[in-house]
Protein backbone atom coordinates (compact mmCIF):
# COMPACT_ATOMS: atom_id res chain seq x y z
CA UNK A 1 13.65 -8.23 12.78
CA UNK A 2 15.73 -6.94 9.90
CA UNK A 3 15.64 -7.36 6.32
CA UNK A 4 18.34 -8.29 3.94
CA UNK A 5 18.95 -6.50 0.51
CA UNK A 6 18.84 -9.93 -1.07
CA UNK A 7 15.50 -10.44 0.95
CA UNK A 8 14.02 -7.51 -0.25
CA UNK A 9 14.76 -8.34 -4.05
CA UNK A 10 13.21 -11.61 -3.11
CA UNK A 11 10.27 -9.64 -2.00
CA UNK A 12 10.19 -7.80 -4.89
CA UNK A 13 10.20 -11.35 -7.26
CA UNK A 14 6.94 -12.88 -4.74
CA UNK A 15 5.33 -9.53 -5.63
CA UNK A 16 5.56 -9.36 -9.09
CA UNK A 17 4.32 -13.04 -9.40
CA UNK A 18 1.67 -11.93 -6.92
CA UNK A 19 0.28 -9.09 -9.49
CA UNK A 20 1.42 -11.10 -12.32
CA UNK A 21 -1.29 -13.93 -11.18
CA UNK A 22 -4.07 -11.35 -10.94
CA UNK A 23 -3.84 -9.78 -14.38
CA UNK A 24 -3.57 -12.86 -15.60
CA UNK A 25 -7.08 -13.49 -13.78
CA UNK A 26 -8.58 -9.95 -14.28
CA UNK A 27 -7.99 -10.28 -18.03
CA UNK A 28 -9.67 -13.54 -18.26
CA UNK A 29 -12.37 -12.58 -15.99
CA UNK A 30 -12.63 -9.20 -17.61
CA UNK A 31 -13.68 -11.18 -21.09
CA UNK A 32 -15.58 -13.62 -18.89
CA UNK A 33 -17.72 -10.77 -17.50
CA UNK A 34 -18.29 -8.33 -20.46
CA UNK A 35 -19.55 -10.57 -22.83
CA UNK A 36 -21.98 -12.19 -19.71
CA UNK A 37 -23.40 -9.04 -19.43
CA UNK A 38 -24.15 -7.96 -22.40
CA UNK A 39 -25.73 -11.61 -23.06
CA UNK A 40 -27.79 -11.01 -19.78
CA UNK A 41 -28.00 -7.77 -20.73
CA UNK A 42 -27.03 -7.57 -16.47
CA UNK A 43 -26.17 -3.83 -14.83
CA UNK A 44 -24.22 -5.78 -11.44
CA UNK A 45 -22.21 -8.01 -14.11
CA UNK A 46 -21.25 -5.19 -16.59
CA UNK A 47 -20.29 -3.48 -12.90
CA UNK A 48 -17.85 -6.37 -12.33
CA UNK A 49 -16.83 -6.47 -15.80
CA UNK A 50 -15.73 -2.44 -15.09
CA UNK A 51 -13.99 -3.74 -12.17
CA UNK A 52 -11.79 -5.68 -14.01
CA UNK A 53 -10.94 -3.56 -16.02
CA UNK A 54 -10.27 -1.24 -13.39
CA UNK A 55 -8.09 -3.87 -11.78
CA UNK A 56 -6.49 -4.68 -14.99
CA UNK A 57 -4.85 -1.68 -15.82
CA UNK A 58 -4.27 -0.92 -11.99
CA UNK A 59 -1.79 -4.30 -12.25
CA UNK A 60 0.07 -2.85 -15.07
CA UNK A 61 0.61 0.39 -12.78
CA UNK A 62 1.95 -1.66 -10.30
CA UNK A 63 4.28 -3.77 -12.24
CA UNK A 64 5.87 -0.94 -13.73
CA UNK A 65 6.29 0.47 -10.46
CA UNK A 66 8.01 -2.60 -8.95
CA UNK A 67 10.90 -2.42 -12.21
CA UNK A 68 11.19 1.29 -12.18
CA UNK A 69 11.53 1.97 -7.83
CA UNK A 70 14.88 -0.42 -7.70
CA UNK A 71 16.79 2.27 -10.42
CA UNK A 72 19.46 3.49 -8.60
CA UNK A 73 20.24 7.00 -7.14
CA UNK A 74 21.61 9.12 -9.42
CA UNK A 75 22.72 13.01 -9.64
CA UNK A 76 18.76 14.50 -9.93
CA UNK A 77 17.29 11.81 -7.57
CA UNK A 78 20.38 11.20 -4.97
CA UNK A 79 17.88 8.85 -2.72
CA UNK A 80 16.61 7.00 -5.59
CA UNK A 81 13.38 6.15 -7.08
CA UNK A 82 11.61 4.27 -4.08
CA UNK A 83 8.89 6.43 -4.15
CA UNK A 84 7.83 5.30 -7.43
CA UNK A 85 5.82 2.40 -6.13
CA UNK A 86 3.66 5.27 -4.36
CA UNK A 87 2.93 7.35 -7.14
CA UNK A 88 1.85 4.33 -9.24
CA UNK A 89 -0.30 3.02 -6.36
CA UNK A 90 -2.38 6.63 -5.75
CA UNK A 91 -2.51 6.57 -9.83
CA UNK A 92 -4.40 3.04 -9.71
CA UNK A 93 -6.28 4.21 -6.98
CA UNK A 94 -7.73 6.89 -8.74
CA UNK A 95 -8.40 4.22 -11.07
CA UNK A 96 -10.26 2.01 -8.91
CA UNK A 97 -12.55 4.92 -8.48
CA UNK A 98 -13.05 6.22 -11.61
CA UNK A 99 -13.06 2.86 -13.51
CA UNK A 100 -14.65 0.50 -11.31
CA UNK A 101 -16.50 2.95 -8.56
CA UNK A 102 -18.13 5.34 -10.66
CA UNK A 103 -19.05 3.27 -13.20
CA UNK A 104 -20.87 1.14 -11.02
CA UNK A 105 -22.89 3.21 -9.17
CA UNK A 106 -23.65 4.99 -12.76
CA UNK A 107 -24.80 1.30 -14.10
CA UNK A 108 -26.84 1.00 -10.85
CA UNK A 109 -28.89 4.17 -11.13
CA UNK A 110 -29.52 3.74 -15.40
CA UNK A 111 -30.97 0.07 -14.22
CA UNK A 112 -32.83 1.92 -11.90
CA UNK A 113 -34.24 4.07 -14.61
CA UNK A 114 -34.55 1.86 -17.45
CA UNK A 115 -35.20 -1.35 -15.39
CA UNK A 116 -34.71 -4.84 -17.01
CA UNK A 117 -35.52 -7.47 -19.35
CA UNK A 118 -33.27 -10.19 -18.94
CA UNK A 119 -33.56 -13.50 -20.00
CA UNK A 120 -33.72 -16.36 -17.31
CA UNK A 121 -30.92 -17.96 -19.75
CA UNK A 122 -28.93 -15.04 -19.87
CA UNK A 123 -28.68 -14.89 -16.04
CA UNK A 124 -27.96 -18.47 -15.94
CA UNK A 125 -25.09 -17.81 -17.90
CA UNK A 126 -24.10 -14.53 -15.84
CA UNK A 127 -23.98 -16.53 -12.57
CA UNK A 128 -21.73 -19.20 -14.15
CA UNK A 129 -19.41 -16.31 -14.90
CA UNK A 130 -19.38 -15.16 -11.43
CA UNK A 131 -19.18 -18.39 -10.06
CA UNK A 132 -15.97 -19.03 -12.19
CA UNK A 133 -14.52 -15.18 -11.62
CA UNK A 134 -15.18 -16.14 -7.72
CA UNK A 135 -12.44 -18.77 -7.81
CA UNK A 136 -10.43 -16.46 -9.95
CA UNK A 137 -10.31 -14.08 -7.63
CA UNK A 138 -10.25 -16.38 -4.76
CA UNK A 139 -7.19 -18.10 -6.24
CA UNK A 140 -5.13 -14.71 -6.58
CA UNK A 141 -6.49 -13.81 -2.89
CA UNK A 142 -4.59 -16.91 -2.19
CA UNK A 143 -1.79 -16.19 -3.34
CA UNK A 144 -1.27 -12.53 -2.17
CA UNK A 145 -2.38 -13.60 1.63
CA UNK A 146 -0.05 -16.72 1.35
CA UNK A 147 3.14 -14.11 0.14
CA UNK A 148 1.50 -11.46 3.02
CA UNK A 149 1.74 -14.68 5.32
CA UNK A 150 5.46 -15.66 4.72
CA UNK A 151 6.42 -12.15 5.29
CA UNK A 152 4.55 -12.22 8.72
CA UNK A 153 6.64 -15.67 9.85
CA UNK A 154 9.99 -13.74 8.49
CA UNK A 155 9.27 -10.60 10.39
CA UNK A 156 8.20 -12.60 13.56
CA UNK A 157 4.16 -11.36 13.34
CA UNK A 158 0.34 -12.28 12.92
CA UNK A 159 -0.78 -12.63 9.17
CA UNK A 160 -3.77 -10.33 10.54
CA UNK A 161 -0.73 -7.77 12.21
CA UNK A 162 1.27 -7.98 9.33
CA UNK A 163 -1.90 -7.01 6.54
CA UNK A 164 -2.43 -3.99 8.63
CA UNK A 165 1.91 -3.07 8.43
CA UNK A 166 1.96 -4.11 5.18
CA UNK A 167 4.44 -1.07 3.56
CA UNK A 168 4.67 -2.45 -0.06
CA UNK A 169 1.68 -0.51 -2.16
CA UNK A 170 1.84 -2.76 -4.77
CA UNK A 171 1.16 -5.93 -2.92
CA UNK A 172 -0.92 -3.78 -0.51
CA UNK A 173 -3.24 -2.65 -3.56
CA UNK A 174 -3.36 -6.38 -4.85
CA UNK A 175 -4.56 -7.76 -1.52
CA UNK A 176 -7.47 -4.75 -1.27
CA UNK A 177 -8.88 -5.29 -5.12
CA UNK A 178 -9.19 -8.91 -4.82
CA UNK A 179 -10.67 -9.03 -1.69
CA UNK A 180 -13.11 -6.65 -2.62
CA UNK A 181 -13.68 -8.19 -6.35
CA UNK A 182 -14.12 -11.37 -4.38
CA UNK A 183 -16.97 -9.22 -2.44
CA UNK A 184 -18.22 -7.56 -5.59
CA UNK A 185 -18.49 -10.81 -6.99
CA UNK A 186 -20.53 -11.99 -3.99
CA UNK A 187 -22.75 -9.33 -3.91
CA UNK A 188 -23.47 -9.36 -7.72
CA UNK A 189 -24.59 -13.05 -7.86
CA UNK A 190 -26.96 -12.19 -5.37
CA UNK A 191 -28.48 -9.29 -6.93
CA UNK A 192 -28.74 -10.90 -9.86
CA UNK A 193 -30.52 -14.45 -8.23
CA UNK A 194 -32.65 -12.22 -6.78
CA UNK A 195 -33.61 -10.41 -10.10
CA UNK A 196 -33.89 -13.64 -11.46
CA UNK A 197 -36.59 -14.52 -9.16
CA UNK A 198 -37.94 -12.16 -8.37
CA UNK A 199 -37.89 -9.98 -11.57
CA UNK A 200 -37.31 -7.21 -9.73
CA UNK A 201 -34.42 -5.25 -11.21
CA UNK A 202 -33.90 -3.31 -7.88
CA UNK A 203 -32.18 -5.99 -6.11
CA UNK A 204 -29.19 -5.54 -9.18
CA UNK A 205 -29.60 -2.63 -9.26
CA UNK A 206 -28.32 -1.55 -5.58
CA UNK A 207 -25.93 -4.63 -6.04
CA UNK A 208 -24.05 -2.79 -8.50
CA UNK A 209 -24.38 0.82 -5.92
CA UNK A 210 -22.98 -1.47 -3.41
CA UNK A 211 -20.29 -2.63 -5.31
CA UNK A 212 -19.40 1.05 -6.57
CA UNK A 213 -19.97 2.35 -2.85
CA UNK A 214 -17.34 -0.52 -1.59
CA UNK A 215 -14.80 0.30 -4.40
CA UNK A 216 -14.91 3.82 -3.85
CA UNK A 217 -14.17 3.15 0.16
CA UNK A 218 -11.23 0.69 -1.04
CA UNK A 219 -9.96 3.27 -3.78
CA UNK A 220 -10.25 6.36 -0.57
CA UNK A 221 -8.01 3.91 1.80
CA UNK A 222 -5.67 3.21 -1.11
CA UNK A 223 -5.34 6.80 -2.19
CA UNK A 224 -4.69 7.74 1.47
CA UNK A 225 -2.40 5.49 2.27
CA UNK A 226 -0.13 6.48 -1.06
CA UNK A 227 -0.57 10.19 -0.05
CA UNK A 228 0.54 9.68 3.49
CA UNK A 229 4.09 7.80 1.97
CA UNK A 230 4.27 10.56 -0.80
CA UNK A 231 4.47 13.28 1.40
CA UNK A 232 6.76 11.78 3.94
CA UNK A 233 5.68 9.33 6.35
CA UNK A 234 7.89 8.32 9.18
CA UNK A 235 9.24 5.06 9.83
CA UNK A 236 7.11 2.40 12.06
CA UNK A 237 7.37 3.88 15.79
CA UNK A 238 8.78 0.81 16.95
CA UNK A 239 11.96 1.25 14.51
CA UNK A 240 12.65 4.64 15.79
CA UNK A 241 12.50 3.59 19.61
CA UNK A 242 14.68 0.44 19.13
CA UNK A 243 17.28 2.72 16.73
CA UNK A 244 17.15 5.73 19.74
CA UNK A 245 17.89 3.01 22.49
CA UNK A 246 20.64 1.96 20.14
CA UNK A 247 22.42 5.30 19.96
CA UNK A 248 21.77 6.19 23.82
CA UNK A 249 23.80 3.36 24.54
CA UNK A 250 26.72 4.26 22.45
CA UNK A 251 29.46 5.56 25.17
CA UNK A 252 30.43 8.48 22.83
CA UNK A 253 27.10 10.38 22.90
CA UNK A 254 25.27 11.74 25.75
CA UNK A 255 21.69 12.08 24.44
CA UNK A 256 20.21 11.91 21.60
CA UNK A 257 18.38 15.69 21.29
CA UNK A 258 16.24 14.84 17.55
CA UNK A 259 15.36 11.88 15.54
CA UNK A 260 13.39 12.11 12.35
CA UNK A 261 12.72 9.05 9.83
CA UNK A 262 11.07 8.69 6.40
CA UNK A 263 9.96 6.26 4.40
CA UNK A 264 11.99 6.40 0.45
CA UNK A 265 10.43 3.05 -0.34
CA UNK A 266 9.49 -0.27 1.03
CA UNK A 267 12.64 -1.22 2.15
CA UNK A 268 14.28 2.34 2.08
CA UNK A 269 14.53 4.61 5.38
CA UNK A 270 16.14 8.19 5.54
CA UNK A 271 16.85 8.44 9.54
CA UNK A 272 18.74 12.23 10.37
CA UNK A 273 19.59 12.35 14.46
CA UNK A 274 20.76 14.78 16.24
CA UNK A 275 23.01 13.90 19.18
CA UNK A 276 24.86 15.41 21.79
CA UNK A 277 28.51 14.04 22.25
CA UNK A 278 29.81 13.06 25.88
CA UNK A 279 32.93 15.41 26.93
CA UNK A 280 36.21 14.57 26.78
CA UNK A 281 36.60 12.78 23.46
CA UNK A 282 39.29 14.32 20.62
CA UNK A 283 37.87 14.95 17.14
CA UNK A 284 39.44 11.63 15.81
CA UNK A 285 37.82 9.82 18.21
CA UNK A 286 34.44 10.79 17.25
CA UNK A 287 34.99 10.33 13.74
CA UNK A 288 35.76 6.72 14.42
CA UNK A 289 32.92 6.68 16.58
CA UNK A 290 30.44 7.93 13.51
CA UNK A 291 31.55 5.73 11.32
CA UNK A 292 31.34 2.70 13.78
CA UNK A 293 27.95 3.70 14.67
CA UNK A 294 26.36 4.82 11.29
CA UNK A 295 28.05 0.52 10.61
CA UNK A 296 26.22 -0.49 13.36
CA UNK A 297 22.75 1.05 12.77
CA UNK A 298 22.78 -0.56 8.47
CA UNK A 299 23.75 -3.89 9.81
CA UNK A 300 20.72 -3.96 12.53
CA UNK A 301 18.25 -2.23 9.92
CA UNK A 302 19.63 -2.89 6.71
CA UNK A 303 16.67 -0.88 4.90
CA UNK A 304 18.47 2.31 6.62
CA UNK A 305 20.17 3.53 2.98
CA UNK A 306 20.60 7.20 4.10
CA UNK A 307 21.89 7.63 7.57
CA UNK A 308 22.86 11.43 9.10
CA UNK A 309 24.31 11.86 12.19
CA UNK A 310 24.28 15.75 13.13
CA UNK A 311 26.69 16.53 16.19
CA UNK A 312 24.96 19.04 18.68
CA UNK A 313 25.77 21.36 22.17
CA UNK A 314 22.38 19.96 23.38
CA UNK A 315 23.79 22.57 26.41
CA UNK A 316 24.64 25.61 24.49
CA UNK A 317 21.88 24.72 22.96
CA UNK A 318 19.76 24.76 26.49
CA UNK A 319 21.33 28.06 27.06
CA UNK A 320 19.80 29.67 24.36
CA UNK A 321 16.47 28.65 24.84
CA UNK A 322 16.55 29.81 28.65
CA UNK A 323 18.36 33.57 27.29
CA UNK A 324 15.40 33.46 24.68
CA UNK A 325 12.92 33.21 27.41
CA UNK A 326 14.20 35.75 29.41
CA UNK A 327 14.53 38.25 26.74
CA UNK A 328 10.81 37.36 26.04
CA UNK A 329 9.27 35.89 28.12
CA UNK A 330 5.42 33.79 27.83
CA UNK A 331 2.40 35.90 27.36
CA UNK A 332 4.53 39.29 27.75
């Protein structure tokens, strides 16, 4: 199913209300957090506190990178600035895991060391912070899985098919920190009811490994993900079969010898084919016949914004090949 220009600056609104809604949550909770800990004097709650901040300043990454990917194409960047939302997303990945994944697993190990003397009020009041970050986070989950959800009923998909396609890094990143600051969260209240009865600082202690460990994972996807668009990644395989069929269908070319796609954005796709023209058609013909075709592919897949169409002798072409062979042949 295609996408409209006007539906992808839709797109682009629902995701900056999406990240918009969790800094406005990671700020609060961030507050919420660091002054819990230090109360409760808790290594798994200053973790989640480090989170947020993590998060935090990973939301301002991806805000700016929303604004400054729709500049348009000028002389030193002639297919724009889409690739700005993947820069800013492998920069707050690295965040994630310097911010939030290191620092946890560092808090985990010093409570290790130093072990703990919390007060059983202090830990009441650190698990009434979680509690309350919990439906922070849960709320801005919400949200991102509900915007994640209309794009799977516009694109005719699963909400479960369309998280795993989802080609926007900034609502991509939002969706992985608050499901795993929901986790964190999770996993910290535990430790710390367990150090609470227990009063054995071990059990916050590896919550707050765990919760580095699982950031550190999250912040690895992320950074991979951003990488693989950075460096080029081709358009979804489906795309490219449905936009080959299209052009072996068009009377005026005989086969289509080379397609190659890459992603410039979220809703940006550089496609370059090379085709080989059926005989018998004059030069003005063809022209025509680009043009009408090159129409033809932007109105089926309007995120197509750079089309080339390079005319081939897929024969001549065969030729070559075979005289190359026989001049040197395999293994000679």
């Amino acid at each position: 199913m295609t996408r409209s220009a006007g539906t992808a600056t839709e797109r682009d609104g629902e995701t900056r209300i999406t990240v918009w809604v969790a800094l406005g949550a990671n700020l609060v909770i961030c507050v919420a957090k660091g002054i819990g800990g230090v109360i409760a004097g808790s290594p798994a709650l200053l973790s989640e506190a480090a989170h947020s901040v993590a998060d935090s300043l990973n939301e301002v990454f991806l805000l700016a990178s929303v604004k400054r990917s729709r500049r348009p194409a000028d002389k030193r960047h002639p297919f724009g600035y889409g690739k700005e939302r993947f820069f800013w997303s492998l920069l707050a990945a690295v965040g994630i895991f310097v911010t939030g994944g290191c620092f946890s697993v560092f808090q985990g190990i010093e409570a290790f060391r130093s072990g703990g003397s919390e007060s059983h009020k202090g830990y009441v009041i650190g698990l009434i912070v979680l509690f309350a970050a919990l439906l922070a986070e849960g709320a801005s989950l919400v949200r991102a899985v509900r915007q994640v959800r209309g794009e799977a009923r516009e694109a005719g998909r699963s909400t479960t098919e369309e998280i795993r396609r989802v080609r926007d890094p900034a609502l991509r990143t939002v969706l992985a920190e608050d499901s795993t600051a929901c986790a964190g969260v999770v996993l910290a209240m535990i430790g710390m009811a367990l150090h609470m009865v227990t009063g054995e600082v071990a059990y916050e202690a590896w919550a707050s490994i765990l919760i580095g460990v699982l950031l550190v994972y999250v912040a690895y996807t992320l950074g991979k993900g951003a990488r693989a668009q950075l460096i080029g990644e081709a358009a979804d395989p489906a795309m490219q079969s449905e936009v080959r069929a299209l052009l072996r269908r068009q009377p005026e070319i005989d086969s289509v010898t080379a397609l190659l796609t890459m992603q410039l954005g979220p809703d940006s796709v550089l496609l370059a084919a090379g085709i080989d023209l059926t005989a018998g058609y004059d030069s003005e013909t063809v022209e025509d016949a680009m043009v009408r075709i090159r129409d033809e592919l932007k109105a089926r897949w309007p995120e197509l914004g750079q089309v080339f169409l390079d005319v081939t002798d897929a024969a001549a072409a065969r030729r070559a090949a075979e005289r190359e062979e026989a001049e040197h042949p395999a293994g000679a």
